[in-house]
Protein backbone atom coordinates (compact mmCIF):
# COMPACT_ATOMS: atom_id res chain seq x y z
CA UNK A 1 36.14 59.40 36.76
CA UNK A 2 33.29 56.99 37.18
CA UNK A 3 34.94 54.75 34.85
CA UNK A 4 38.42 54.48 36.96
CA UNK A 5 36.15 53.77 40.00
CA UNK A 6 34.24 51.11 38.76
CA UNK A 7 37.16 49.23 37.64
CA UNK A 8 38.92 49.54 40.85
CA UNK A 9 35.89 48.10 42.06
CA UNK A 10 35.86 45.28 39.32
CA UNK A 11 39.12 44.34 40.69
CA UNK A 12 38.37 44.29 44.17
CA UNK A 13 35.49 42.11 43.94
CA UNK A 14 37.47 39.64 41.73
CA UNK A 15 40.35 39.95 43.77
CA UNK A 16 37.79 38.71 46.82
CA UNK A 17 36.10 36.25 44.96
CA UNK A 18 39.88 34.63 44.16
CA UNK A 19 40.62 34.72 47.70
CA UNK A 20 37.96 32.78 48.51
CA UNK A 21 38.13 30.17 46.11
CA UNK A 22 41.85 29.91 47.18
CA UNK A 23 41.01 30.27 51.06
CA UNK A 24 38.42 27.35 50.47
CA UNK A 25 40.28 24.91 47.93
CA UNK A 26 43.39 24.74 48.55
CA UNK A 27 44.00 26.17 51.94
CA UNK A 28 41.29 24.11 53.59
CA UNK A 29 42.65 21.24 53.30
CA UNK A 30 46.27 21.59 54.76
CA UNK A 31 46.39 19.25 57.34
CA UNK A 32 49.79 18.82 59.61
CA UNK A 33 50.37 15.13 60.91
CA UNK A 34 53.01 13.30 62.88
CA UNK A 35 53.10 15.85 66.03
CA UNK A 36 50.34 14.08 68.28
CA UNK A 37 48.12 16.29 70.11
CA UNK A 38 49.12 19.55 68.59
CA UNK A 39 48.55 18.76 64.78
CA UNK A 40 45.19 20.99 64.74
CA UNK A 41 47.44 24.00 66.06
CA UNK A 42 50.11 23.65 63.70
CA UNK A 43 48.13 23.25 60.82
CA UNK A 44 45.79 26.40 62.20
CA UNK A 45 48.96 28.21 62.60
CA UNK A 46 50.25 27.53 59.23
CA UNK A 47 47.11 28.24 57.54
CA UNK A 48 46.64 31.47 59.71
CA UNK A 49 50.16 32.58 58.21
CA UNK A 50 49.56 31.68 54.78
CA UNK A 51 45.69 33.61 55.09
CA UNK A 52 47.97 36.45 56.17
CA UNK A 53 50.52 36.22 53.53
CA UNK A 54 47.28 36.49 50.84
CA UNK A 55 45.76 39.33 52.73
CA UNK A 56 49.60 41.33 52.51
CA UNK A 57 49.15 40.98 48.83
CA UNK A 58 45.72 41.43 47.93
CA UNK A 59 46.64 45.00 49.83
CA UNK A 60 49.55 45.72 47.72
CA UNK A 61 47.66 44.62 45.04
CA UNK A 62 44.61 46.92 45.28
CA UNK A 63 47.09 49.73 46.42
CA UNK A 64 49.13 49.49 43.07
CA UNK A 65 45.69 49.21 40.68
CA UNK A 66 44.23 51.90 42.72
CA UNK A 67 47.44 54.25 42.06
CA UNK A 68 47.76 53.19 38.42
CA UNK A 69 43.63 53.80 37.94
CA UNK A 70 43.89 57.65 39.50
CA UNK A 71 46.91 58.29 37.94
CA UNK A 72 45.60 57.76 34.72
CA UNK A 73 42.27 59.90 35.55
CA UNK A 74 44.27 62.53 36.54
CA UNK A 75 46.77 62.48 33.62
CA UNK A 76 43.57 62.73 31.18
């Protein structure tokens, strides 16, 4: 059992560490021009979605290596 948790926690941490490294490099540095005043909103906004998107599939991620992990425990 321990080993199934630890690696569920293996791949959570690397999942996190990924997600920063993508938050900070390539996220970052979107930048929206051409709409005046409101270019800081749009490019928050699109950034904000895209942050959101990650965060969806980092879930679904964890949720499928966490059922795939406990099934196997259980099955042995």
């Amino acid at each position: 059992m321990k080993k199934g948790l630890f690696g569920f926690l293996l791949g959570m941490w690397i999942l996190i560490i990924l997600g920063g490294g993508i938050v900070v490099l390539i996220l970052g540095p979107i930048s929206i021009t051409g709409f005046g005043d409101i270019d800081w909103f749009l490019s928050s906004v699109v950034k904000a979605i895209i942050a959101l998107i990650l965060v969806a599939v980092w879930i679904l991620i964890l949720s499928k290596l966490k059922n795939w992990i406990f099934k196997k425990e259980i099955q042995s």
